[in-house]
C-alpha atoms as a PDB file:
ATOM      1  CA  UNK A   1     -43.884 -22.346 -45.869  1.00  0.00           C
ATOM      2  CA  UNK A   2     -47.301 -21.061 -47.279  1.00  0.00           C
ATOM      3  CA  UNK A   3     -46.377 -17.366 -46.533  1.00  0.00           C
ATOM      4  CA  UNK A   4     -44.536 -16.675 -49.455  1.00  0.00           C
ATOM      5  CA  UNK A   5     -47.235 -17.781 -51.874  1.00  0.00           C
ATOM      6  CA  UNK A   6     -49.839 -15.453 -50.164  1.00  0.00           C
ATOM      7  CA  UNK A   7     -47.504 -12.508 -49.955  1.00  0.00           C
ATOM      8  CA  UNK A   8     -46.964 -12.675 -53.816  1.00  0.00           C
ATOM      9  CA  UNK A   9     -50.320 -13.091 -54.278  1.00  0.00           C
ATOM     10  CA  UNK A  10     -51.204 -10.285 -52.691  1.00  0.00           C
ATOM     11  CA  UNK A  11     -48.422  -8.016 -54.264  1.00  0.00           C
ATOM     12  CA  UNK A  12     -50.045  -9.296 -57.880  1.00  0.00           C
ATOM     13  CA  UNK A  13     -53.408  -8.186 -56.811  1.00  0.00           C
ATOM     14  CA  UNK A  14     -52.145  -5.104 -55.228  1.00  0.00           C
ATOM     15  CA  UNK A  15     -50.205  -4.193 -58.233  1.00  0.00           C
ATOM     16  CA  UNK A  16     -53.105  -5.346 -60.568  1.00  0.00           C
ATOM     17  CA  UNK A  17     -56.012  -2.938 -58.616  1.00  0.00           C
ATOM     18  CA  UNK A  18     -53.171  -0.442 -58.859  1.00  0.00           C
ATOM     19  CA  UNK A  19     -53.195  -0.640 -62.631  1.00  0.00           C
ATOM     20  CA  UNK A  20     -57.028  -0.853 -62.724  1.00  0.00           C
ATOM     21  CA  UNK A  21     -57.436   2.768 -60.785  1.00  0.00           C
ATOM     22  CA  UNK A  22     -54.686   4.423 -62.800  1.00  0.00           C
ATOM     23  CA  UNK A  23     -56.883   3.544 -66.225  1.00  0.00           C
ATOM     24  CA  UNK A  24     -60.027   3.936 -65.083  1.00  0.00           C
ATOM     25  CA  UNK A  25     -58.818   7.942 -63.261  1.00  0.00           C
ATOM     26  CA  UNK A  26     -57.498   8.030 -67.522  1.00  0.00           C
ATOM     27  CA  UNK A  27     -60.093   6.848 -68.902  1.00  0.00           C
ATOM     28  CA  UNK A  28     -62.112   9.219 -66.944  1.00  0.00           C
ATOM     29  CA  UNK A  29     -60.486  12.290 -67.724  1.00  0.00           C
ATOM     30  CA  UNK A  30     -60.071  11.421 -71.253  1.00  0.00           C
ATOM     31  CA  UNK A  31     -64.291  11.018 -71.529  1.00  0.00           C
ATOM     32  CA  UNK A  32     -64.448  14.434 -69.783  1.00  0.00           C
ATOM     33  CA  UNK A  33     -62.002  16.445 -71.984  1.00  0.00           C
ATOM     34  CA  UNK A  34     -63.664  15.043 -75.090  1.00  0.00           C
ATOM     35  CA  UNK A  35     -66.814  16.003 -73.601  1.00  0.00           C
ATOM     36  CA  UNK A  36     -65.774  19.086 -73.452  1.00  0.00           C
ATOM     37  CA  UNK A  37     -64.419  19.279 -76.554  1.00  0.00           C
ATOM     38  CA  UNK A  38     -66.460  17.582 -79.000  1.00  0.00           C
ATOM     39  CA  UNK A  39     -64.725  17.906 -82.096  1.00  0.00           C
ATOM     40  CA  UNK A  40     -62.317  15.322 -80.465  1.00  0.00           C
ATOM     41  CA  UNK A  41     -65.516  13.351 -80.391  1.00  0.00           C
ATOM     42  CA  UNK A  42     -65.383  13.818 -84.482  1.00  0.00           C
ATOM     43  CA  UNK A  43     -61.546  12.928 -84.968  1.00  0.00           C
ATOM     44  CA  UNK A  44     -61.694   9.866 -83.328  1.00  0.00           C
ATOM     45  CA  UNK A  45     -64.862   8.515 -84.567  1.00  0.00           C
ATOM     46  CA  UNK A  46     -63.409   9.225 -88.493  1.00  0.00           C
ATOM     47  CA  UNK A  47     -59.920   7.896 -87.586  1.00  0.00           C
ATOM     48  CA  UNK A  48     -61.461   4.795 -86.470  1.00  0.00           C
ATOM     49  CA  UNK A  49     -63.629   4.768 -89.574  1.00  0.00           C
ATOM     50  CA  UNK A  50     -60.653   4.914 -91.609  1.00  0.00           C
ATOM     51  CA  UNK A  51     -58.698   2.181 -89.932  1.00  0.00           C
ATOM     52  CA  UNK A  52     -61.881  -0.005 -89.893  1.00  0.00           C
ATOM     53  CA  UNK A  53     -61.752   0.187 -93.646  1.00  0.00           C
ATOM     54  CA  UNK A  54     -58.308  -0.587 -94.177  1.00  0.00           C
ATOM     55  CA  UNK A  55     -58.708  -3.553 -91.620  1.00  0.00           C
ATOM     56  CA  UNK A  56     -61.489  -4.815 -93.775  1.00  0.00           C
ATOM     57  CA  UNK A  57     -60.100  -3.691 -97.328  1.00  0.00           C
ATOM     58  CA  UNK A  58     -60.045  -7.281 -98.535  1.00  0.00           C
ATOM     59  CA  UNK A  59     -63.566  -7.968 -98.356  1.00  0.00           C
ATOM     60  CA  UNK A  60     -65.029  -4.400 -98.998  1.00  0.00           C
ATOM     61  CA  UNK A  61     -62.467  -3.469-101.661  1.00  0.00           C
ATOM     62  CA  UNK A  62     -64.698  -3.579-105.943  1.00  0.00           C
ATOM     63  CA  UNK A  63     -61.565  -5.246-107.154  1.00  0.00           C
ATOM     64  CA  UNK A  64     -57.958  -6.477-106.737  1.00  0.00           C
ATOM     65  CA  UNK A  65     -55.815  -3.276-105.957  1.00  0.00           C
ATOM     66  CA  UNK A  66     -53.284  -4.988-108.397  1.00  0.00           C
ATOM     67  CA  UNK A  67     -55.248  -6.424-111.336  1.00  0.00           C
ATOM     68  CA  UNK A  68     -54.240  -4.587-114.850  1.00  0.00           C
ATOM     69  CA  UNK A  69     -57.137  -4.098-117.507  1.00  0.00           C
ATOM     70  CA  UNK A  70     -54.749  -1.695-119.835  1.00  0.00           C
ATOM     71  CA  UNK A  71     -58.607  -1.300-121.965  1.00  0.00           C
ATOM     72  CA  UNK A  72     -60.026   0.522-118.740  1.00  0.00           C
ATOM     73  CA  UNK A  73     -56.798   2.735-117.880  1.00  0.00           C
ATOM     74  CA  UNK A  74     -57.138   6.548-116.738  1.00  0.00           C
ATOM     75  CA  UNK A  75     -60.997   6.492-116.775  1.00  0.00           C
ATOM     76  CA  UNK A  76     -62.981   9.264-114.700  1.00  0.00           C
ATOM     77  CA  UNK A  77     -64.698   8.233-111.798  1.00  0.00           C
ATOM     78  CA  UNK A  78     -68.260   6.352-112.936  1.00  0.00           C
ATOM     79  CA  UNK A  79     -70.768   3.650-112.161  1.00  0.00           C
ATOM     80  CA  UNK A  80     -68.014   0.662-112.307  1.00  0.00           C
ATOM     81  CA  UNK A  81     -65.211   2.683-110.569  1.00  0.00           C
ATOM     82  CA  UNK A  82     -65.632   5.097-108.238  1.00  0.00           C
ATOM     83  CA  UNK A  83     -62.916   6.820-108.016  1.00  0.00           C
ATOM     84  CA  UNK A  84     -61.747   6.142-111.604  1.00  0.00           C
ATOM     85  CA  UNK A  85     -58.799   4.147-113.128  1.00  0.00           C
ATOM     86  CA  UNK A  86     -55.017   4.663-112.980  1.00  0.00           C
ATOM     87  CA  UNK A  87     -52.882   4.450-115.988  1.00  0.00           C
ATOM     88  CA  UNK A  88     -52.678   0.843-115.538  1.00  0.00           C
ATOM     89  CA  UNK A  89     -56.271   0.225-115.629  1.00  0.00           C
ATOM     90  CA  UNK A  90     -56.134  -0.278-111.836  1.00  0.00           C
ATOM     91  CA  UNK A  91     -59.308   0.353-109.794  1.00  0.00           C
ATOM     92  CA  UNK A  92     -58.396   3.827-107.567  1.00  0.00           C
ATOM     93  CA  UNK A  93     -60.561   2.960-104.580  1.00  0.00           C
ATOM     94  CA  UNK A  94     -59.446  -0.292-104.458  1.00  0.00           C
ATOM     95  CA  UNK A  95     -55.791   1.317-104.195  1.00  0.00           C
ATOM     96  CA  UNK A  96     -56.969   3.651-101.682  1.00  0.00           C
ATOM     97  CA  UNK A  97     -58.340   1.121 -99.115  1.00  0.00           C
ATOM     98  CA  UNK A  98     -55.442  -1.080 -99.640  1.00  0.00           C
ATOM     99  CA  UNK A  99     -53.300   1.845 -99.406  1.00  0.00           C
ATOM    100  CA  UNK A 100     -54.407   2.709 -95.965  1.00  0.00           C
ATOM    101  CA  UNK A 101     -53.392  -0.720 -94.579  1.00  0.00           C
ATOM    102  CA  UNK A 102     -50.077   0.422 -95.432  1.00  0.00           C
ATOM    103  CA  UNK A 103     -49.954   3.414 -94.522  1.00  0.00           C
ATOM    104  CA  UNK A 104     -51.568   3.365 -91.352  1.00  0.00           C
ATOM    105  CA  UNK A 105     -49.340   0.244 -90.150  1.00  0.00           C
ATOM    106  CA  UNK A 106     -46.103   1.907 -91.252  1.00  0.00           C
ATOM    107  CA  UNK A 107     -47.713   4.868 -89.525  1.00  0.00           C
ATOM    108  CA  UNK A 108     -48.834   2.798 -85.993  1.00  0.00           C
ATOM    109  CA  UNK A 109     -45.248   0.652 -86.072  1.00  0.00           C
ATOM    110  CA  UNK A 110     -43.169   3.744 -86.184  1.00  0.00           C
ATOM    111  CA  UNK A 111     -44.863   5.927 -83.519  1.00  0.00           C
ATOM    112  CA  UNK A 112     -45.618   3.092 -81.306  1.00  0.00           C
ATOM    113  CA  UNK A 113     -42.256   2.144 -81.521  1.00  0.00           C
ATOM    114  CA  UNK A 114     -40.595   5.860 -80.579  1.00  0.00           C
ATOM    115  CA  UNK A 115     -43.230   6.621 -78.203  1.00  0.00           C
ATOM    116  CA  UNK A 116     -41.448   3.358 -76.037  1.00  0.00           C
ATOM    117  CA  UNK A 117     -37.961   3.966 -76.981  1.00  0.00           C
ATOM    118  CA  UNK A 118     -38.341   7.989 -76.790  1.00  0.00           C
ATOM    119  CA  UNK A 119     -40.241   7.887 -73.562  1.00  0.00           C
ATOM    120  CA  UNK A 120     -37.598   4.951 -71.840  1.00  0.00           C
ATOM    121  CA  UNK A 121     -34.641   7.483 -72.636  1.00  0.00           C
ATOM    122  CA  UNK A 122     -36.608  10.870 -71.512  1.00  0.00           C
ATOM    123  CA  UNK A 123     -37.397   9.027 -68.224  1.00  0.00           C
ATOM    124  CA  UNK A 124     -33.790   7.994 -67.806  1.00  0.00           C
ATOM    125  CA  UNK A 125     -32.401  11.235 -68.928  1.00  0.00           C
ATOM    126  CA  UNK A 126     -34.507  12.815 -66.711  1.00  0.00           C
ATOM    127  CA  UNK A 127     -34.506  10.155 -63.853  1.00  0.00           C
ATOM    128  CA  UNK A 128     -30.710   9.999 -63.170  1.00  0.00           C
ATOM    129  CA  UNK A 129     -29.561  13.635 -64.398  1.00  0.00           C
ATOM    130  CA  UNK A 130     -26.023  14.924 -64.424  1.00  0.00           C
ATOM    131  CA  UNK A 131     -23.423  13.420 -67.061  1.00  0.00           C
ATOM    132  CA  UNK A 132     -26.330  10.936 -67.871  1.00  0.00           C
ATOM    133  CA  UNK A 133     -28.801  13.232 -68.454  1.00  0.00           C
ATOM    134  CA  UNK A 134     -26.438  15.670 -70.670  1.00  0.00           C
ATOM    135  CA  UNK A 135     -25.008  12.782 -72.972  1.00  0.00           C
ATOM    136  CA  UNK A 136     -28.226  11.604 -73.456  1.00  0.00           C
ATOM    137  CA  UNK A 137     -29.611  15.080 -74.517  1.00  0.00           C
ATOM    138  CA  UNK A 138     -27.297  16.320 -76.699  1.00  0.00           C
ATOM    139  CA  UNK A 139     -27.457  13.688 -78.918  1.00  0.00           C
ATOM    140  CA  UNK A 140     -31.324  13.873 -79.366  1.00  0.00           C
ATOM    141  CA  UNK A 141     -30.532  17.525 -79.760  1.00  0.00           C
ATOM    142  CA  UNK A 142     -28.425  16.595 -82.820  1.00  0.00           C
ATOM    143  CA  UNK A 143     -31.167  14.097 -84.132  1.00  0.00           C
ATOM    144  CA  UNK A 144     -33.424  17.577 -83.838  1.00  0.00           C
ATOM    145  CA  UNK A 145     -31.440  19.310 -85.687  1.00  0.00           C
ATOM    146  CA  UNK A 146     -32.404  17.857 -88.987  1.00  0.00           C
ATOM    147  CA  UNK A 147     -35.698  18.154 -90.037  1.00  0.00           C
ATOM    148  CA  UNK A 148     -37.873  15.116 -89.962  1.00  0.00           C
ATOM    149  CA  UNK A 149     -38.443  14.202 -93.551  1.00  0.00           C
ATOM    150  CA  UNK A 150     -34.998  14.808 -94.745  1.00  0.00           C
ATOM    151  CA  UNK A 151     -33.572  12.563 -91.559  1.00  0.00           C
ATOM    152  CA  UNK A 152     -36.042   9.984 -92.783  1.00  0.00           C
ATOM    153  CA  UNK A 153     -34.914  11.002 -96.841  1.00  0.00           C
ATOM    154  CA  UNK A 154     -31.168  10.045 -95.180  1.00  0.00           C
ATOM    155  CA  UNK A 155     -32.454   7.088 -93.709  1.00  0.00           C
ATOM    156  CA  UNK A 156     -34.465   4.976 -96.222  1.00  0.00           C
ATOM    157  CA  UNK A 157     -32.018   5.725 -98.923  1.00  0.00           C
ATOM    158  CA  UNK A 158     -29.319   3.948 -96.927  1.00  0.00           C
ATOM    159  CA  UNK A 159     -31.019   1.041 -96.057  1.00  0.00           C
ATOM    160  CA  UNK A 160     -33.395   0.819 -99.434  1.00  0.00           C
ATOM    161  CA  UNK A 161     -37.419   1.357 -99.619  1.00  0.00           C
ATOM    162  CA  UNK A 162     -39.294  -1.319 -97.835  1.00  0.00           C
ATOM    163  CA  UNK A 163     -41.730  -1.380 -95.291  1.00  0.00           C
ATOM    164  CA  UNK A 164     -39.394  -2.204 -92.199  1.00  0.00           C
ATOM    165  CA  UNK A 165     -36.934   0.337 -93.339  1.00  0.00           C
ATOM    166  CA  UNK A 166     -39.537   3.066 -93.311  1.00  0.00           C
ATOM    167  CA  UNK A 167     -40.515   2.312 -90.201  1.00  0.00           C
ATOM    168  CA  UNK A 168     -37.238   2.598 -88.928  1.00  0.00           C
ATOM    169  CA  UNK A 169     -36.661   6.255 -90.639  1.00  0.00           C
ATOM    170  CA  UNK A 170     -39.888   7.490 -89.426  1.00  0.00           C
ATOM    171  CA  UNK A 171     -39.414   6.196 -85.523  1.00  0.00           C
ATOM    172  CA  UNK A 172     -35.636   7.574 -85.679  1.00  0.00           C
ATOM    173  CA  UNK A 173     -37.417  11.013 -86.652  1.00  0.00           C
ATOM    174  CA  UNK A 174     -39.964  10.887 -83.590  1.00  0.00           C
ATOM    175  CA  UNK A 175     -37.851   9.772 -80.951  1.00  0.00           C
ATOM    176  CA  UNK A 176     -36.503  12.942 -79.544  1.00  0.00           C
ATOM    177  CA  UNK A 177     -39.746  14.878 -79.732  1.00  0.00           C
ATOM    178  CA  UNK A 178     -40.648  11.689 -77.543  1.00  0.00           C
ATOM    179  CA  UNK A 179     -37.401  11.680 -74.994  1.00  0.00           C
ATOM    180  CA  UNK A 180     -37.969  15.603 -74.408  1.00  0.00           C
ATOM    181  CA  UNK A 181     -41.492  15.207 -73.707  1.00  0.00           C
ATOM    182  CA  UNK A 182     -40.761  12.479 -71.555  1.00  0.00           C
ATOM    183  CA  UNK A 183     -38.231  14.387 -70.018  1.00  0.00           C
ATOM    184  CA  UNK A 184     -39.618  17.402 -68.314  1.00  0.00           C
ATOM    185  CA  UNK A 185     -42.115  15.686 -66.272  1.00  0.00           C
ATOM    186  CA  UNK A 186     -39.711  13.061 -65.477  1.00  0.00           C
ATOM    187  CA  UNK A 187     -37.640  15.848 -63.823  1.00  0.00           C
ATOM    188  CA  UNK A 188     -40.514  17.233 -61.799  1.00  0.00           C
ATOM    189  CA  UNK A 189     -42.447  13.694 -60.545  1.00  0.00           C
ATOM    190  CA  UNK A 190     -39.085  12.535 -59.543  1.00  0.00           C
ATOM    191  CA  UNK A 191     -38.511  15.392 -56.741  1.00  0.00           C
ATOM    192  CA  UNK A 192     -42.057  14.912 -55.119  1.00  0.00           C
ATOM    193  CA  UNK A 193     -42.597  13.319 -51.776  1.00  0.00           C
ATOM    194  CA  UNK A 194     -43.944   9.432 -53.056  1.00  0.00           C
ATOM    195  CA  UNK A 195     -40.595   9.887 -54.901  1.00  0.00           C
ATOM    196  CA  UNK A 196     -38.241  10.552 -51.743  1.00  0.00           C
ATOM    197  CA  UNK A 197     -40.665   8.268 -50.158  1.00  0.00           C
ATOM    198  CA  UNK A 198     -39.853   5.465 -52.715  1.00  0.00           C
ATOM    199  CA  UNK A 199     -36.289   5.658 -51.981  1.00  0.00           C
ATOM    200  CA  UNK A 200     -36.060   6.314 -48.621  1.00  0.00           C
ATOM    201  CA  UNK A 201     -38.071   2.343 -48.359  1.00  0.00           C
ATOM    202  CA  UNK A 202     -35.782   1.027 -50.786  1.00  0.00           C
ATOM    203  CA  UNK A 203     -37.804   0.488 -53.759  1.00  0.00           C
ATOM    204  CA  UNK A 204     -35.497  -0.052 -56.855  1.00  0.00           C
ATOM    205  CA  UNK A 205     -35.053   2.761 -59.645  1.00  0.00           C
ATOM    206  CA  UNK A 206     -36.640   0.280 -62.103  1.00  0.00           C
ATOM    207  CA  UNK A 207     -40.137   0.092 -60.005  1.00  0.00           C
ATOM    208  CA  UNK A 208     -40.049   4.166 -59.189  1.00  0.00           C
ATOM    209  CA  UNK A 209     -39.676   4.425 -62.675  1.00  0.00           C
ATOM    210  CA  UNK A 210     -42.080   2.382 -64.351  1.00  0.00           C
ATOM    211  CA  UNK A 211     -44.976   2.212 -61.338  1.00  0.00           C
ATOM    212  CA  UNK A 212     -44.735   5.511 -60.127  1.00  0.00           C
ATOM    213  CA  UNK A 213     -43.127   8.169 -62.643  1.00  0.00           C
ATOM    214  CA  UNK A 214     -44.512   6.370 -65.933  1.00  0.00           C
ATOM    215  CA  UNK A 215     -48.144   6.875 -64.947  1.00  0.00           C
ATOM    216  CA  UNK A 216     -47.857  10.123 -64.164  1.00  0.00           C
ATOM    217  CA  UNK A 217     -45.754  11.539 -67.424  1.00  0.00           C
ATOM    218  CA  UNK A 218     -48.094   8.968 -69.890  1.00  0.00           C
ATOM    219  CA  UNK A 219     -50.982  11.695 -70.516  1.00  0.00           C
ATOM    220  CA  UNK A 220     -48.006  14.347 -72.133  1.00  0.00           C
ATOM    221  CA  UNK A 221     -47.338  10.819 -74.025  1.00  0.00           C
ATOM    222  CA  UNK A 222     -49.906  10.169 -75.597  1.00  0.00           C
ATOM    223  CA  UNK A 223     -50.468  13.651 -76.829  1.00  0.00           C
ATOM    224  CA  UNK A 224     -47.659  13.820 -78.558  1.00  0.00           C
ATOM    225  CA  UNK A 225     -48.550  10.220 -80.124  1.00  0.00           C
ATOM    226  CA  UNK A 226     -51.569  11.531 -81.743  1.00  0.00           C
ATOM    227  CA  UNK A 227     -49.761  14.749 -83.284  1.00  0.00           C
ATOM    228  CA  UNK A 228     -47.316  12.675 -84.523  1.00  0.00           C
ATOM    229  CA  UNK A 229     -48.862   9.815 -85.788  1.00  0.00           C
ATOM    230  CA  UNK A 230     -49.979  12.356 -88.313  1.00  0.00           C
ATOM    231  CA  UNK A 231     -46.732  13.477 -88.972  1.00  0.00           C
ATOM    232  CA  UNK A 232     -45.384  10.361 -89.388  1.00  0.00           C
ATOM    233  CA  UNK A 233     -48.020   9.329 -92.168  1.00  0.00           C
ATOM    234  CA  UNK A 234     -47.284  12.445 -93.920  1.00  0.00           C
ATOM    235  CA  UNK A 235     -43.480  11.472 -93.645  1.00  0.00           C
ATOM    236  CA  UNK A 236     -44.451   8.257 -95.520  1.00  0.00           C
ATOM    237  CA  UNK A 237     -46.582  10.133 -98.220  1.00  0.00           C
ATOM    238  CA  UNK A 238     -43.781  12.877 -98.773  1.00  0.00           C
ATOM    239  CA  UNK A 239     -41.071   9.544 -99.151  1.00  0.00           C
ATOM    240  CA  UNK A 240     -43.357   7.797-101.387  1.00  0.00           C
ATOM    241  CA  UNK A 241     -43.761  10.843-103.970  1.00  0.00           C
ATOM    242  CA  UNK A 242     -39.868  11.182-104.165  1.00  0.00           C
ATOM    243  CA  UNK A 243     -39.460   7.096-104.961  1.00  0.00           C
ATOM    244  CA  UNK A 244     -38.516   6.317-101.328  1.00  0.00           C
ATOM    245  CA  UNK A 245     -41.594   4.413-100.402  1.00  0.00           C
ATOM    246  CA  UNK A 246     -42.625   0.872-100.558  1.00  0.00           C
ATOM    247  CA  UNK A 247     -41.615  -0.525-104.029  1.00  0.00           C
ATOM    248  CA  UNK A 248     -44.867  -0.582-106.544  1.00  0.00           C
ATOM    249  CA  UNK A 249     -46.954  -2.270-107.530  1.00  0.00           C
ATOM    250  CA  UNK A 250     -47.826  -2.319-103.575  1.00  0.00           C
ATOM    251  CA  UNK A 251     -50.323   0.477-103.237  1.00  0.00           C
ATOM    252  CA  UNK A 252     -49.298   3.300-100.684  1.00  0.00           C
ATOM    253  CA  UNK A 253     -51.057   6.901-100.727  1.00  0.00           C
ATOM    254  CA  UNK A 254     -47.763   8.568-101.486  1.00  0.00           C
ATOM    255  CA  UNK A 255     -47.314   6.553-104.336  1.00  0.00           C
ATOM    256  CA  UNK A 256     -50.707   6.796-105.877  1.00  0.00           C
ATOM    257  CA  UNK A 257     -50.154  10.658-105.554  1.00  0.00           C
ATOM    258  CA  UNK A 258     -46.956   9.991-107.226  1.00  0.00           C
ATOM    259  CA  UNK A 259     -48.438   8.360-110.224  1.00  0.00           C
ATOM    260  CA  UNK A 260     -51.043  10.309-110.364  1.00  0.00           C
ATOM    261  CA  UNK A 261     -49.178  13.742-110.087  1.00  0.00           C
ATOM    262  CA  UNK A 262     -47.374  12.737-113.859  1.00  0.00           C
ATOM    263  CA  UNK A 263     -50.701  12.701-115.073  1.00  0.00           C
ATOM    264  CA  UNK A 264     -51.855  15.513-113.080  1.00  0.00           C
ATOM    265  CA  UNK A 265     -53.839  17.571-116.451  1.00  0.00           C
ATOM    266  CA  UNK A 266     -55.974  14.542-117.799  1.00  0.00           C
ATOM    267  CA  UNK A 267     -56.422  12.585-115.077  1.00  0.00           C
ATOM    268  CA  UNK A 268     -56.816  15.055-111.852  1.00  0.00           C
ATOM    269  CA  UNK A 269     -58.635  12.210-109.822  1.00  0.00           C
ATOM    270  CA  UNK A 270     -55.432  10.028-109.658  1.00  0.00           C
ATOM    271  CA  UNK A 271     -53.906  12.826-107.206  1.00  0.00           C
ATOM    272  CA  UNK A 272     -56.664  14.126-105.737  1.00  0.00           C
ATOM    273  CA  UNK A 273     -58.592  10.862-103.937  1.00  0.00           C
ATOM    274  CA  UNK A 274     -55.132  10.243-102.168  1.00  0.00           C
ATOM    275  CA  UNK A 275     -54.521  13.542-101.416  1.00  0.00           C
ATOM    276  CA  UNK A 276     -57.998  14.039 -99.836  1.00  0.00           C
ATOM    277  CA  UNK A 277     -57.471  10.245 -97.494  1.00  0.00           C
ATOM    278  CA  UNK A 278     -54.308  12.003 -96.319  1.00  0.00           C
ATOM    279  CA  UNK A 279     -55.967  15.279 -95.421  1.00  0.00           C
ATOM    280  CA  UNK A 280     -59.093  13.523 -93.802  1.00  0.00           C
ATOM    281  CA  UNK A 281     -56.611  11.664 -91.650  1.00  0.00           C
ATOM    282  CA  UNK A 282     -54.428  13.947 -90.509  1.00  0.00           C
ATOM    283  CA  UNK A 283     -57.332  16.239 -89.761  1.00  0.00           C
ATOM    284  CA  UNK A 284     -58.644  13.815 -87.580  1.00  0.00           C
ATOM    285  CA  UNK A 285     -55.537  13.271 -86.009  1.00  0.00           C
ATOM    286  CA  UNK A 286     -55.292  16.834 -84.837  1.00  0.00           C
ATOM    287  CA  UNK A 287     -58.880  17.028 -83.621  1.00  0.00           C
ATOM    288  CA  UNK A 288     -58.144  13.526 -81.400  1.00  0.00           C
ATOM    289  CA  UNK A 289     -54.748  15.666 -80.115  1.00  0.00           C
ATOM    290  CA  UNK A 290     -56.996  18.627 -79.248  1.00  0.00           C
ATOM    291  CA  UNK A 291     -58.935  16.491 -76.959  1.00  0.00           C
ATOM    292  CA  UNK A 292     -55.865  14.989 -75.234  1.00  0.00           C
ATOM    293  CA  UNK A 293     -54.069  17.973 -74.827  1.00  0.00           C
ATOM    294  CA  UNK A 294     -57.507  19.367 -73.170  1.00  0.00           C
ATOM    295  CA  UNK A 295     -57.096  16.012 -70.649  1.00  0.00           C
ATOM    296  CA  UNK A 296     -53.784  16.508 -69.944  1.00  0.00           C
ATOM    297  CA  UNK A 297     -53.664  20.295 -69.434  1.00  0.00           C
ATOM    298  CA  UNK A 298     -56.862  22.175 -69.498  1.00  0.00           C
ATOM    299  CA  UNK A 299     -55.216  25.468 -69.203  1.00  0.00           C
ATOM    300  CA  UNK A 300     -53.726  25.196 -72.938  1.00  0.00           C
ATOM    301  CA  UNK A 301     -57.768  24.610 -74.254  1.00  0.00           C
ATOM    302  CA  UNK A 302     -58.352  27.068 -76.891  1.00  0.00           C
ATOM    303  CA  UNK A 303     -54.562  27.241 -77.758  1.00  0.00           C
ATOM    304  CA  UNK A 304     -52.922  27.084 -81.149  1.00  0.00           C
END
């Protein structure tokens, strides 16, 4: 009566050391590549910077990213403010640090969410082949074939500007990049001889799947997260400017540039400071994917 207990024990702990060694071989490789390469050293350390300040925009932020003072409006950046004053009087670096909370969550939702979704229907593309395999593709290959911002443009102005809804644009946009890169490895780790071994002791597709092909396609993964995490905040930006983004007065980079572009010849500093958070993130972004990309194939190091 006490043997099933201990045998489930045991398969937790076994599954739990199993876990342990896969991270820590990662984590590893990760701290090697970046070692290597230590610009990637540089684009992590400012992208956590960056989302350390929006995290802690309401207690570092001068003033309310929504109070009015019409008396202060479109002043250059001084003492008081910074980065100068909108056309509502509204404090610019205020706006910016709020504005990062916004757009790196609508940023982090959306990828996080395709890089699960994408990567579950690559593996099972991949996994199972044949009819499956072919449905499956063809229509991420018709989700390709529309370029990400105006599948996201399509999106959002069906279902209306809101936070939730832009998520959903932006992850519909990045899940076939995801399935594809999911995909390819999926069809290689499934033919090699832990694979056959798998089946041939009757483990279930679900476990060969998700304990043994998973950890072994996650590295290509998470590449392609950090690329297009970038991608998918300048999706947000580019929505924003056109009137697609969150509804103002809610404080988004893409609509700061927005505003800030119709007063673009007396008040340059409304456009530029947003501008300049965009490029400093998505520059970091890249120089974190250069390090990954090192990890996960050191052959491609040095490629464009």
């Amino acid at each position: 009566m006490s043997t099933p207990p201990i045998s489930a024990g045991r398969r937790r702990a076994s599954r739990a050391t199993y876990w342990r060694l896969a991270l820590a071989t990662v984590g590893s490789g990760l701290y090697k590549a970046f070692n290597a390469n230590k610009t990637s050293w540089i684009g992590l350390a400012v992208f956590l910077v960056v989302a350390l300040l929006a995290i802690l925009a309401p207690v570092i932020a001068p003033y309310d990213p929504l109070q009015q003072n019409i008396l202060y409006r479109l002043k250059p950046p001084s003492e008081a403010h910074w980065f100068g004053t909108d056309y509502y009087g509204r404090d610019t670096l205020s706006r910016i640090l709020w504005g990062a909370r916004i757009s790196l969550t609508i940023g982090l939702l959306a990828i996080g969410s395709a890089m699960v979704i994408g990567t579950l229907i690559g593996m099972i593309a991949g996994y199972f082949g044949g009819r499956t395999d072919l449905i499956i593709m063809q229509v991420m290959d018709v989700l390709l074939a529309f370029p990400s911002l105006i599948l996201g443009l399509i999106v959002v102005a069906m279902l209306g500007p809101s936070i939730a809804n832009l998520v959903i644009a932006i992850a519909l946009t990045a899940i076939p990049p995801f399935s594809r890169i999911a995909r390819a490895p999926t069809i290689a780790v499934k033919n090699r001889e832990f694979i056959e071994a798998g089946h041939a002791l009757g483990y279930s597709h679900t476990r060969l799947m998700f304990r043994h092909i998973l950890p072994n396609i996650a590295p290509e993964v998470l590449v392609m997260g950090s690329l297009w995490l970038a991608t998918a905040i300048r999706v947000e930006a580019s929505l924003a400017f056109i009137g697609l983004g969150v509804n103002p007065p809610t404080a988004t980079w893409g609509g700061m540039i927005r505003e800030g572009f119709e007063n673009i010849l007396d008040s340059f500093w409304l456009a530029l400071f947003p501008s300049l958070a965009i490029l400093i993130v998505v520059f970091a972004l890249n120089l974190l994917g250069d390090g990954l990309r090192d990890a996960v194939d050191p052959r491609l190091k040095g490629e464009q």
